[in-house]
C-alpha atoms as a PDB file:
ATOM      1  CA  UNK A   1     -52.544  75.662 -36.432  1.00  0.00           C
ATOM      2  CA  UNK A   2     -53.791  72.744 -33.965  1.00  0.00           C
ATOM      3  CA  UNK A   3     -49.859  71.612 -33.729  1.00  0.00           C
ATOM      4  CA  UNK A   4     -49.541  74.531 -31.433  1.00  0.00           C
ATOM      5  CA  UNK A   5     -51.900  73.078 -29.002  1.00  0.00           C
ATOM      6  CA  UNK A   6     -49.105  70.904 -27.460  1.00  0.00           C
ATOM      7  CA  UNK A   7     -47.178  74.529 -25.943  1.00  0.00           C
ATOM      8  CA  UNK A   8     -50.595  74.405 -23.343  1.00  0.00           C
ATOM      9  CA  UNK A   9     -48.805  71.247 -22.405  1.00  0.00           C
ATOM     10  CA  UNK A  10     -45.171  72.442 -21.827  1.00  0.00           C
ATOM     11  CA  UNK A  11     -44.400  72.348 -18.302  1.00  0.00           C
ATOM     12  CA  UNK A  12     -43.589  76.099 -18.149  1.00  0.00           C
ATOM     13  CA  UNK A  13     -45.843  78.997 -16.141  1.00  0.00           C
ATOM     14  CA  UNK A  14     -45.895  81.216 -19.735  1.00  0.00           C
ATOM     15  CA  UNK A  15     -44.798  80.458 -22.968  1.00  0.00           C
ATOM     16  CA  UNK A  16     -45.473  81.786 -26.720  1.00  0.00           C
ATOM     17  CA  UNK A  17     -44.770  80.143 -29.761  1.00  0.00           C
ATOM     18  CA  UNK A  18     -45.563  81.183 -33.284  1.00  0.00           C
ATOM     19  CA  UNK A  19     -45.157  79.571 -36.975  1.00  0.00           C
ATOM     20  CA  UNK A  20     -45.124  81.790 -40.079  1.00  0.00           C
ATOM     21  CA  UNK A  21     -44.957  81.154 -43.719  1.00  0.00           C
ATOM     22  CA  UNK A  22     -41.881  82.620 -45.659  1.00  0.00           C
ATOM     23  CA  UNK A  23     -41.793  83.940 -48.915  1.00  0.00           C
ATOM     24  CA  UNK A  24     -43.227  86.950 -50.633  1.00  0.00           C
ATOM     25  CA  UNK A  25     -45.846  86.857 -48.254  1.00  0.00           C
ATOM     26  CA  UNK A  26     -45.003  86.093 -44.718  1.00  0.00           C
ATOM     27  CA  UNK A  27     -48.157  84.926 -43.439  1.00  0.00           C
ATOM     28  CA  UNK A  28     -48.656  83.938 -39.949  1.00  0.00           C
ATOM     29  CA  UNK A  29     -49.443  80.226 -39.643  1.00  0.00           C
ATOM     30  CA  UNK A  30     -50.401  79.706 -35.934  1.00  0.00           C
ATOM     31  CA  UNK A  31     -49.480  81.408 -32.627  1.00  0.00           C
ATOM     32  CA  UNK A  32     -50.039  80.757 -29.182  1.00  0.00           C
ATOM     33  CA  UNK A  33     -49.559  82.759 -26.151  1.00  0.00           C
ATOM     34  CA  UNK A  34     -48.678  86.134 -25.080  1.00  0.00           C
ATOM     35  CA  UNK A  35     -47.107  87.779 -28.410  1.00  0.00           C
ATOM     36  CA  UNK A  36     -46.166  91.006 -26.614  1.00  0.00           C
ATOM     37  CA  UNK A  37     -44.644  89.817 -23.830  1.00  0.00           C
ATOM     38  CA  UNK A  38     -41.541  90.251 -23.501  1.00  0.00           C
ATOM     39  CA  UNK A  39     -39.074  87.547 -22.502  1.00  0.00           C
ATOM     40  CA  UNK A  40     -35.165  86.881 -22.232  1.00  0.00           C
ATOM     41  CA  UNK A  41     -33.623  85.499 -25.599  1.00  0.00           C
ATOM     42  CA  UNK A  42     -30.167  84.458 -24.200  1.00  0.00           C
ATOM     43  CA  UNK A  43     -28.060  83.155 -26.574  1.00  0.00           C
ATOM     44  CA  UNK A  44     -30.588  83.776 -29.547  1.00  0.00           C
ATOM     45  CA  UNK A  45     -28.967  87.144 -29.202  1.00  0.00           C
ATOM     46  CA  UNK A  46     -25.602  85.493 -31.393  1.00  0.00           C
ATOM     47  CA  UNK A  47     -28.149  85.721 -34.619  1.00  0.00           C
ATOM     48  CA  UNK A  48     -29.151  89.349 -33.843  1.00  0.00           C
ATOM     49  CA  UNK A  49     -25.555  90.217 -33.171  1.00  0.00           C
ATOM     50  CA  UNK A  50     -24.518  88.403 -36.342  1.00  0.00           C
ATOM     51  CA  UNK A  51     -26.576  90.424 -38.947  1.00  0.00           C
ATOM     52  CA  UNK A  52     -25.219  93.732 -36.679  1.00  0.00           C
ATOM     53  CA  UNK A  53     -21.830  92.368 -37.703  1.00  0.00           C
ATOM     54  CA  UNK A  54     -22.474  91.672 -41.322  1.00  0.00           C
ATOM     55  CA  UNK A  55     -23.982  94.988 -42.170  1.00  0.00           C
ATOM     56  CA  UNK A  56     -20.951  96.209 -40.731  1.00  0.00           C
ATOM     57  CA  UNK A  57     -18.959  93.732 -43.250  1.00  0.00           C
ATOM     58  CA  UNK A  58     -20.897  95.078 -46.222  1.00  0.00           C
ATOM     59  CA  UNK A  59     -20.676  98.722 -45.259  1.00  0.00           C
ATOM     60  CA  UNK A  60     -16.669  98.529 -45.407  1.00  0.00           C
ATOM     61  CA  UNK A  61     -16.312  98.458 -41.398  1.00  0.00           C
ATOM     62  CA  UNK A  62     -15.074  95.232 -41.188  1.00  0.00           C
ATOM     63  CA  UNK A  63     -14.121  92.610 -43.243  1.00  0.00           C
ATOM     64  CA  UNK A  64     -15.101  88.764 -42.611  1.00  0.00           C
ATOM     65  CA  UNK A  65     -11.493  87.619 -43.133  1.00  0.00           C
ATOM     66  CA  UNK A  66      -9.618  89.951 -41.553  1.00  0.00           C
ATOM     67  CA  UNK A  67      -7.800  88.735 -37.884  1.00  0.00           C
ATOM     68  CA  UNK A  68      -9.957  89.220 -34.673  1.00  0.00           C
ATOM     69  CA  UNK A  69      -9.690  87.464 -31.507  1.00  0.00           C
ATOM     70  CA  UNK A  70      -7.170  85.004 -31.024  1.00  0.00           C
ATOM     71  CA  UNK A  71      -3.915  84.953 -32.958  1.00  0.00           C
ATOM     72  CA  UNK A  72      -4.826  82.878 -36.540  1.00  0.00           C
ATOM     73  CA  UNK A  73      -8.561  83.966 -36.071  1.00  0.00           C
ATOM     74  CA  UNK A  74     -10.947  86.199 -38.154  1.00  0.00           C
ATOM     75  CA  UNK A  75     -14.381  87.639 -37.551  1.00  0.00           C
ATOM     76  CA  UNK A  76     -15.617  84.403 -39.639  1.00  0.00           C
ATOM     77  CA  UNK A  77     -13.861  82.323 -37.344  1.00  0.00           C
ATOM     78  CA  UNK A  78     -15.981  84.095 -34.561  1.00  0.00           C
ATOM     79  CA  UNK A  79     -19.258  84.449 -35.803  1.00  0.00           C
ATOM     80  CA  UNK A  80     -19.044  80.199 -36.398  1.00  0.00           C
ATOM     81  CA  UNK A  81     -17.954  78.878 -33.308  1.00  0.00           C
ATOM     82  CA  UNK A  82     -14.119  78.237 -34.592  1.00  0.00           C
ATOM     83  CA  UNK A  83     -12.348  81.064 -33.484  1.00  0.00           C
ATOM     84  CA  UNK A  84     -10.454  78.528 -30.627  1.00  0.00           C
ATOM     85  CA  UNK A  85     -12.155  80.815 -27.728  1.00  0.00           C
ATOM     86  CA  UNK A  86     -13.745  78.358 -25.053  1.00  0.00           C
ATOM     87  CA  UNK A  87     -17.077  79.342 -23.580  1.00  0.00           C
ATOM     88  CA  UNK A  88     -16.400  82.045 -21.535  1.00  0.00           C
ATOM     89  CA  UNK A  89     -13.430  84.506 -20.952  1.00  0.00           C
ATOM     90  CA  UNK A  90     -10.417  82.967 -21.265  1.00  0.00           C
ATOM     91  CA  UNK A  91      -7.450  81.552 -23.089  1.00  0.00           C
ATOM     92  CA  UNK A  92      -8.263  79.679 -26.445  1.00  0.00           C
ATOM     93  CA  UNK A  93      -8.552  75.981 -25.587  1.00  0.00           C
ATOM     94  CA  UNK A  94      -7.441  74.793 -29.094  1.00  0.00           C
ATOM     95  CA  UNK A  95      -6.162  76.580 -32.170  1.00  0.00           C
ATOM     96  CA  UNK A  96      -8.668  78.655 -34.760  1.00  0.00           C
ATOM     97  CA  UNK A  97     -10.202  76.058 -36.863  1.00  0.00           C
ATOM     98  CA  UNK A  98      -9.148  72.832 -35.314  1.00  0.00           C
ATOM     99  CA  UNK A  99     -12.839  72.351 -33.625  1.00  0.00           C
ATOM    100  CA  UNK A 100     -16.234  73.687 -33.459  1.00  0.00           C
ATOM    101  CA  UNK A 101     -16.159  75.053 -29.598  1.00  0.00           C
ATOM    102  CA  UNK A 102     -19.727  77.033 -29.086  1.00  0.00           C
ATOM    103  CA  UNK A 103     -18.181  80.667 -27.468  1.00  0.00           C
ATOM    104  CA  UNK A 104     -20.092  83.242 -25.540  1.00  0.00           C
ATOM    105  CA  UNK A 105     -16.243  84.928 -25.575  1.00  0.00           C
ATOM    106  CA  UNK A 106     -16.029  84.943 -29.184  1.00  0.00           C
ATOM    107  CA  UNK A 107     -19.438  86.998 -29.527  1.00  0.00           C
ATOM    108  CA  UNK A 108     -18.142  89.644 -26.897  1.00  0.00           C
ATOM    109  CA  UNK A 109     -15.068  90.140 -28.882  1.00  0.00           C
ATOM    110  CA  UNK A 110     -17.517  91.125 -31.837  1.00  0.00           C
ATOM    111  CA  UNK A 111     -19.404  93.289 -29.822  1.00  0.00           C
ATOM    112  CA  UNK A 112     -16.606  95.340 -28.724  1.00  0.00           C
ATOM    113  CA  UNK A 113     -14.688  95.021 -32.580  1.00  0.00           C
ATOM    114  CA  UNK A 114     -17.893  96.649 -33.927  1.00  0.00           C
ATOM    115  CA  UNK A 115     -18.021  99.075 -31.235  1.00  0.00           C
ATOM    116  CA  UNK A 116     -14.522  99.970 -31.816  1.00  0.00           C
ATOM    117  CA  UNK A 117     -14.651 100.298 -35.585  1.00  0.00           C
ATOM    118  CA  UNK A 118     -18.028 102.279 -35.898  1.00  0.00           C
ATOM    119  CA  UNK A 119     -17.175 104.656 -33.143  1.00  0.00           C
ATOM    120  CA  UNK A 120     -20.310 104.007 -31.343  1.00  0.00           C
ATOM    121  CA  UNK A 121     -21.604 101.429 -28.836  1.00  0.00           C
ATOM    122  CA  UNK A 122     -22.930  98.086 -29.868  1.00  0.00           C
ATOM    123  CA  UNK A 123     -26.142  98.598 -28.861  1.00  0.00           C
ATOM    124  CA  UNK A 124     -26.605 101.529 -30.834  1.00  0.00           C
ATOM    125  CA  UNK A 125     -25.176 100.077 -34.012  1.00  0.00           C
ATOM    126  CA  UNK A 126     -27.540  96.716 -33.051  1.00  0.00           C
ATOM    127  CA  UNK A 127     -30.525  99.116 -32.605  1.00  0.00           C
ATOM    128  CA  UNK A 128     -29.687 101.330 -35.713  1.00  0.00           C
ATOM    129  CA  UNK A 129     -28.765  98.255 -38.070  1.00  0.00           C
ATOM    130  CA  UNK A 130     -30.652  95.541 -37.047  1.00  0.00           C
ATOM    131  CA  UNK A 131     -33.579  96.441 -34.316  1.00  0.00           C
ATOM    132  CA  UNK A 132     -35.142  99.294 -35.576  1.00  0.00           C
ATOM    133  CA  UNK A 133     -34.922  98.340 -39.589  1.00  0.00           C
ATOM    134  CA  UNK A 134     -37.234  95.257 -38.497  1.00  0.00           C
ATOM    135  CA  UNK A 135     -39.266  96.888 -36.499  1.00  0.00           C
ATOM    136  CA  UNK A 136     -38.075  95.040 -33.324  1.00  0.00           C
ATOM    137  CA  UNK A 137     -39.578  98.398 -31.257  1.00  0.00           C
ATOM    138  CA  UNK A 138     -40.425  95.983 -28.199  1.00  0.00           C
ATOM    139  CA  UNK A 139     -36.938  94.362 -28.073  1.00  0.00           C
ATOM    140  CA  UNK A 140     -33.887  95.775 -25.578  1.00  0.00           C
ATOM    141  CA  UNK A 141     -30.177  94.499 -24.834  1.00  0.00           C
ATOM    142  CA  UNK A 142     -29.056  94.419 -21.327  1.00  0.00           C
ATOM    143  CA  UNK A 143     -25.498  95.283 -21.298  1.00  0.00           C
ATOM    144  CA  UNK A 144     -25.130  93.536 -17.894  1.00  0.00           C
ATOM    145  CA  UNK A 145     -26.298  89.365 -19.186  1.00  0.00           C
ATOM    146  CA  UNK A 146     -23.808  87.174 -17.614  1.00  0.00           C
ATOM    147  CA  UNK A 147     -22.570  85.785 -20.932  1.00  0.00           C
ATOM    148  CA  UNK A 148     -21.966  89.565 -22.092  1.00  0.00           C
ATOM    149  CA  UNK A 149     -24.488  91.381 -24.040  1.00  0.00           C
ATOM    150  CA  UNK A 150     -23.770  90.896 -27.826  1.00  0.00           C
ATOM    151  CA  UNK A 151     -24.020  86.715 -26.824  1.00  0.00           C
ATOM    152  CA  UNK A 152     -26.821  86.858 -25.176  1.00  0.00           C
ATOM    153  CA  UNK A 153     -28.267  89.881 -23.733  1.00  0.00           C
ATOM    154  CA  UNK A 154     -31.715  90.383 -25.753  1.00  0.00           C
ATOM    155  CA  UNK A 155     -35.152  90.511 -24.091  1.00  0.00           C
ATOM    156  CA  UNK A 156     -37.925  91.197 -26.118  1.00  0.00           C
ATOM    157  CA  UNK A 157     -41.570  89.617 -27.421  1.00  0.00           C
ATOM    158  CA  UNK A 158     -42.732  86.897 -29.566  1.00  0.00           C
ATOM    159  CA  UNK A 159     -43.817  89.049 -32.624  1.00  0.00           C
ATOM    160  CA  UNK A 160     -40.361  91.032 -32.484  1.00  0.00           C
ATOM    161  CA  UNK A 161     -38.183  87.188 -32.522  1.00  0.00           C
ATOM    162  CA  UNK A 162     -40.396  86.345 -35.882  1.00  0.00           C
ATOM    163  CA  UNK A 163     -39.612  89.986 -37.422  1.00  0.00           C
ATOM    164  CA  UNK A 164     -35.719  88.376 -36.922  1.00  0.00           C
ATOM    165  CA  UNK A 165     -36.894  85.049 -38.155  1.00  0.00           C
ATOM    166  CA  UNK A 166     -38.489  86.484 -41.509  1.00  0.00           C
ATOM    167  CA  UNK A 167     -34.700  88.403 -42.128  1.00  0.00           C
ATOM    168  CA  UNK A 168     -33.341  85.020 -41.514  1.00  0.00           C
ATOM    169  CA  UNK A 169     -35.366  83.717 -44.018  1.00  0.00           C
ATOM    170  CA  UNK A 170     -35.631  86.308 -46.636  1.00  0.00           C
ATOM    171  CA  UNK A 171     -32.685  89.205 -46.121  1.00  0.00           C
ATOM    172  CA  UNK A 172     -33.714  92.863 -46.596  1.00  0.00           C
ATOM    173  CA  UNK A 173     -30.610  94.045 -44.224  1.00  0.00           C
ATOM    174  CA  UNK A 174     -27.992  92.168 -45.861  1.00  0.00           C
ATOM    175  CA  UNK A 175     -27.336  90.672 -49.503  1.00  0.00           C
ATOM    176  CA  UNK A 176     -28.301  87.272 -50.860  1.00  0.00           C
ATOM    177  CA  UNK A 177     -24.481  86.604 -50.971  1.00  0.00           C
ATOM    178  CA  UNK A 178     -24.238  87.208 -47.777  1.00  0.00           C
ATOM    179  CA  UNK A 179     -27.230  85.244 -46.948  1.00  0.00           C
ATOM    180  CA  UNK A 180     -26.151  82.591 -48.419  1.00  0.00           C
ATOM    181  CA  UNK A 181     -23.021  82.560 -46.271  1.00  0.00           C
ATOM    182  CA  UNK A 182     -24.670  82.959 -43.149  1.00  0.00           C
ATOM    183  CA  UNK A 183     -26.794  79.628 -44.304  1.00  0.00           C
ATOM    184  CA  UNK A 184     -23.781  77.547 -45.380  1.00  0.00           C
ATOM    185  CA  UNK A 185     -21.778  75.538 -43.388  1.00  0.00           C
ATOM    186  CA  UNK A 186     -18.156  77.370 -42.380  1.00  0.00           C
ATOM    187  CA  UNK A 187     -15.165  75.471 -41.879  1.00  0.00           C
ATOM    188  CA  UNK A 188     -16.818  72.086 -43.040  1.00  0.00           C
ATOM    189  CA  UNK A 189     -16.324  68.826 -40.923  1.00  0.00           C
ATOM    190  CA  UNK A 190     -15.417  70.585 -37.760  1.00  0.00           C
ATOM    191  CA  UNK A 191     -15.936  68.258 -35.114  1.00  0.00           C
ATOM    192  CA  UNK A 192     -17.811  69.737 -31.583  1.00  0.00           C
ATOM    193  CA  UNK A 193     -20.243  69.781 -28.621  1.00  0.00           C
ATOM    194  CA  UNK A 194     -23.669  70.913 -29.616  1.00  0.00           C
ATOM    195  CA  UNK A 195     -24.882  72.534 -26.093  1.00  0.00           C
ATOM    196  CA  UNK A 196     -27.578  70.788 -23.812  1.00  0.00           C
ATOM    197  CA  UNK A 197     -27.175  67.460 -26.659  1.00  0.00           C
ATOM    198  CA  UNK A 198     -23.722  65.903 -27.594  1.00  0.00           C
ATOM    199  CA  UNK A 199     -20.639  65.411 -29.519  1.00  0.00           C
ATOM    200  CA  UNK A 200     -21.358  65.528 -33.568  1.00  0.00           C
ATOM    201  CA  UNK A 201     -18.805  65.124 -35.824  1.00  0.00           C
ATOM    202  CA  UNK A 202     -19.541  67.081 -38.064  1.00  0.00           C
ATOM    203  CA  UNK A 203     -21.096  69.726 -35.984  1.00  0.00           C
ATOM    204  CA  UNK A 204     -21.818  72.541 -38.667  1.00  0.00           C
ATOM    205  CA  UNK A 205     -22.397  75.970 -38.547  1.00  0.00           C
ATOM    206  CA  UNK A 206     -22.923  78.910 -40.479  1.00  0.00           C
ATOM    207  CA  UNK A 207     -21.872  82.631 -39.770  1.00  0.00           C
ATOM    208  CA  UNK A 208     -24.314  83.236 -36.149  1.00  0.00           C
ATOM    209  CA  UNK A 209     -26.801  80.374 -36.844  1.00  0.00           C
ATOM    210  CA  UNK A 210     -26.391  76.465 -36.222  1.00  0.00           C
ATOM    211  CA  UNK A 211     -27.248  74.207 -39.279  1.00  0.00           C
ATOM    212  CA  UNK A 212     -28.824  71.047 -38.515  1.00  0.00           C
ATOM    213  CA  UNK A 213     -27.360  68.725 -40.702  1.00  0.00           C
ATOM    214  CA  UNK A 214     -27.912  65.371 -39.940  1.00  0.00           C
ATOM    215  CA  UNK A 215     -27.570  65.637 -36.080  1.00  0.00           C
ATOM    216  CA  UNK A 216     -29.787  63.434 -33.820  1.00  0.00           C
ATOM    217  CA  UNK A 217     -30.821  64.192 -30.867  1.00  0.00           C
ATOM    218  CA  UNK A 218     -31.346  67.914 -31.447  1.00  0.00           C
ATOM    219  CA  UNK A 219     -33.490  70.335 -30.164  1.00  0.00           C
ATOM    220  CA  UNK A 220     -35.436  70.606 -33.987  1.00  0.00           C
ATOM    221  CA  UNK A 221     -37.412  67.787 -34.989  1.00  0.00           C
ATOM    222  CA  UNK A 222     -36.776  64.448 -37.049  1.00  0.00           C
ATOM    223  CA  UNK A 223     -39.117  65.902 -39.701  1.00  0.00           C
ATOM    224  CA  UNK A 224     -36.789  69.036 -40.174  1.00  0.00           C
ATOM    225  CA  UNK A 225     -34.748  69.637 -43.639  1.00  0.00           C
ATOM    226  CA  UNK A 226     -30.606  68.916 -42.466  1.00  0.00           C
ATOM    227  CA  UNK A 227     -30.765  72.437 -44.263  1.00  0.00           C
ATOM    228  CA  UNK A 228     -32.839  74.072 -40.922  1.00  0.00           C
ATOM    229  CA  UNK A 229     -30.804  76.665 -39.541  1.00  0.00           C
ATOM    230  CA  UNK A 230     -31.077  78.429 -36.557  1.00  0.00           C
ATOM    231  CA  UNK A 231     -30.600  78.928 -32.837  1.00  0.00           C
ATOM    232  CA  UNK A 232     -31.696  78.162 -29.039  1.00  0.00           C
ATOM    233  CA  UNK A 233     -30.757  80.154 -25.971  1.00  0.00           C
ATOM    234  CA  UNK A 234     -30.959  79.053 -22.070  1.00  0.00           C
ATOM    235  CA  UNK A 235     -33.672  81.111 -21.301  1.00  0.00           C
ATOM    236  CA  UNK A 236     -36.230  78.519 -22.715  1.00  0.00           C
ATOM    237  CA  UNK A 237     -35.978  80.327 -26.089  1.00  0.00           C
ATOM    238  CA  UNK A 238     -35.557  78.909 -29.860  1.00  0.00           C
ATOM    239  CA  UNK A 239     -35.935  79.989 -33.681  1.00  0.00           C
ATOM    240  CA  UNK A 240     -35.404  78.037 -36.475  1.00  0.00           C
ATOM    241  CA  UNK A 241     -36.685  78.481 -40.617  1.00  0.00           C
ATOM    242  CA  UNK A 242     -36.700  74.896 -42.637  1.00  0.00           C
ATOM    243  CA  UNK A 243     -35.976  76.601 -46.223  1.00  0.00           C
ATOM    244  CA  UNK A 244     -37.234  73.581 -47.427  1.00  0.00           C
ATOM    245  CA  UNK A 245     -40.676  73.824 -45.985  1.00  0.00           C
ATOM    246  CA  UNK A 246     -41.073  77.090 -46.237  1.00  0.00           C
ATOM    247  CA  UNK A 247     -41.570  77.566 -42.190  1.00  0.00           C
ATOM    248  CA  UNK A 248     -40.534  79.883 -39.734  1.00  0.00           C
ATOM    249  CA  UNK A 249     -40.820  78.659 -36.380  1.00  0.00           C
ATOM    250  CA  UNK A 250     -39.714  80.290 -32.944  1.00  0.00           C
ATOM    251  CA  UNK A 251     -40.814  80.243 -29.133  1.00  0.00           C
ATOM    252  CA  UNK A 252     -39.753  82.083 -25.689  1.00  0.00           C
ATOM    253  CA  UNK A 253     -41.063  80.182 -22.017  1.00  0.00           C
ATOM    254  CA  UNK A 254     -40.315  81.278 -18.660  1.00  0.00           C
ATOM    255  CA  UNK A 255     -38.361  78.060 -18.077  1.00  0.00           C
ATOM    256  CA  UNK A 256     -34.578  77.264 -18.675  1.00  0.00           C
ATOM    257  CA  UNK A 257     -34.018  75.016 -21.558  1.00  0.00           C
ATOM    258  CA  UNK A 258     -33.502  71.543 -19.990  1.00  0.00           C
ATOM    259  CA  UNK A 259     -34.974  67.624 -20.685  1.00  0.00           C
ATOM    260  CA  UNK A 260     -38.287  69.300 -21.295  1.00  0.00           C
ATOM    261  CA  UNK A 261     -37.035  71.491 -23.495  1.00  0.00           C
ATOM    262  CA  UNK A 262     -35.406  68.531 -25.923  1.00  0.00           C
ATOM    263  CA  UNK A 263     -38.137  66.641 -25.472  1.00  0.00           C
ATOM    264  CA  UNK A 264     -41.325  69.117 -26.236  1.00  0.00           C
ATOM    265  CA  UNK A 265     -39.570  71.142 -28.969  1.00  0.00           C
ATOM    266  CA  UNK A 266     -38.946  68.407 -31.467  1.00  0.00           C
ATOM    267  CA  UNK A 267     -42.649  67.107 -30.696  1.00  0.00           C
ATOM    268  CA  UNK A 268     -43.809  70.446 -31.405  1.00  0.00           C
ATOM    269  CA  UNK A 269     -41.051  71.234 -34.769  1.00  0.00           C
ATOM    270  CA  UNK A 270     -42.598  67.741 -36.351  1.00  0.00           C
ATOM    271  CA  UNK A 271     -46.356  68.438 -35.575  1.00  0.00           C
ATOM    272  CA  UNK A 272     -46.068  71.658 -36.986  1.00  0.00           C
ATOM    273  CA  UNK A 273     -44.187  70.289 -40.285  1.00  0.00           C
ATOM    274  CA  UNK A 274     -46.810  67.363 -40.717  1.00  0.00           C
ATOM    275  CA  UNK A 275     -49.734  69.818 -40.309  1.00  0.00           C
ATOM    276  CA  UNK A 276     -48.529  72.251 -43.010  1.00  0.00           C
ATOM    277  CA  UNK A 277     -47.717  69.120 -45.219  1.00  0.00           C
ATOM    278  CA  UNK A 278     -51.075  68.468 -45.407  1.00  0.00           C
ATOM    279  CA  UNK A 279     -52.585  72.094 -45.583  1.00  0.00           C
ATOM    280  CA  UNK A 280     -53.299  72.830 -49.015  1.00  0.00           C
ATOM    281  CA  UNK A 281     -50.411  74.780 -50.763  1.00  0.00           C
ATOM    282  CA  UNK A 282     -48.025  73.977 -48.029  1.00  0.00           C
ATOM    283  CA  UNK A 283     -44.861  72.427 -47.460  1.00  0.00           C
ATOM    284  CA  UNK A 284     -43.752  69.209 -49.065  1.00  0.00           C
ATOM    285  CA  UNK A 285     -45.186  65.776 -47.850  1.00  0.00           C
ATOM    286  CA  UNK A 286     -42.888  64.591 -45.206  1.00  0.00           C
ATOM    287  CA  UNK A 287     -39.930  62.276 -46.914  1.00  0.00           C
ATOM    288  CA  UNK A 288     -39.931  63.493 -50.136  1.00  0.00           C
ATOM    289  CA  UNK A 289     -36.994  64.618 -51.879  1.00  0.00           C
ATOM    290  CA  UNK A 290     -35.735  67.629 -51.216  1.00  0.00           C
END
């Protein structure tokens, strides 16, 4: 895939970036750089921690609605950013469900809830659910990341982040109802701060991945489907699937997100779309109806 050729521009010492095709057959489209080597997936952990926590919803461990965290909140309320929790540690900074306030803290409370409930450490139940099922043999969570370990203590390669990015387009682990929760907004028109970009009103989320809506800037491109979901993470990490297109996209660097980082990914997410527009049996032409 020649859109890939603009990563040997990024500013970064090592990146790797790959596109696949969803569907029946998950073909890879493109890839650049080092697809073994393993980088730090900071806050793309919350998606990986998110399936852990739904499997644990659909084996009877926990329930989505039931109260965690703060007083008013449930493990929904958590897993999309409207639990009340602030960023890190702390007291809530507004009530559960007022506003869409992006929470490291709520993901550690999930950690330790599943830990709690299943009797066995969160890594294990991560590794047993959600690593191991898909394959992710290269990928390892560091119980000592800053943020806490179930928000964003992954590590792991390029070719283990698409195994995630194929579940998150096509569940094996999970159910399609439950998909389809995790890819639907929760707690519509929540107003909040979309990290590194701005204020959107709404600011939507599902259960563990952001939804793109309509927002502009954002760290996707102008050509993506407002039904992209998907996450970034500090470390200079991103994933997103466009069900529309029919494209799986994700990327690890060396180098912190930061202007580069909004600037070169949406370049890249809408060189990538136009090329498969044009690539016989690909996505649809860009602007067409969805």
């Amino acid at each position: 895939m020649d859109a890939l050729q603009l990563v040997t521009d990024w500013p970064v010492d090592n990146a790797a970036v790959a596109v696949v095709r969803t569907g029946a057959r998950p073909d890879l489209l493109g890839s650049a750089g080092p697809d073994r080597q393993p980088f730090v997936w900071a806050s793309v952990t919350k998606p990986a921690t998110a399936l852990a926590v739904l499997i644990a919803t659909e084996e009877g461990t926990l329930s989505l609605d039931e109260p965690a965290g703060p007083t008013g909140a449930t493990v929904r309320h958590l897993l999309a950013h409207a639990s009340g929790l602030g960023p890190e540690p702390g007291p809530p900074l507004d009530r559960p469900g007022a506003r869409r306030i992006y929470s490291n803290a709520g993901y550690v409370v999930l950690g330790d809830l599943v830990a709690e409930r299943s009797g066995i450490p969160f890594s294990d139940y991560l590794r047993r659910g959600v690593l191991d099922p898909l394959g992710m043999t290269g990928t390892r969570l560091d119980p000592h990341a800053p943020s806490g370990a179930a928000a964003a203590g992954l590590a792991g390669p390029l070719v283990d982040l698409l195994s995630m990015g194929r579940e998150l387009a096509m569940p094996t682990l999970v159910s399609a109802e439950t998909h389809r929760s995790v890819t639907s907004v929760q707690f519509p028109g929540l107003a909040g701060v979309l990290p590194g970009f701005q204020r959107f009103e709404p600011c939507d989320w599902g259960l563990g991945v952001e939804i793109r809506g309509h927002k502009q800037p954002h760290w996707t491109g102008t050509a993506n489907s407002p039904a992209t979901y998907g996450h970034f993470g500090r470390s200079g990490s991103f994933l997103w699937v466009d069900p529309v297109a029919g494209v799986v996209c994700a990327g690890l660097s060396d180098r912190p997100f930061g202007p580069w980082a909004a600037r070169s990914w949406p370049q890249l997410a809408d060189a990538v779309l136009e090329e498969w527009a044009r690539a016989p049996g690909g996505g649809p032409r860009l602007g067409s109806p969805e």
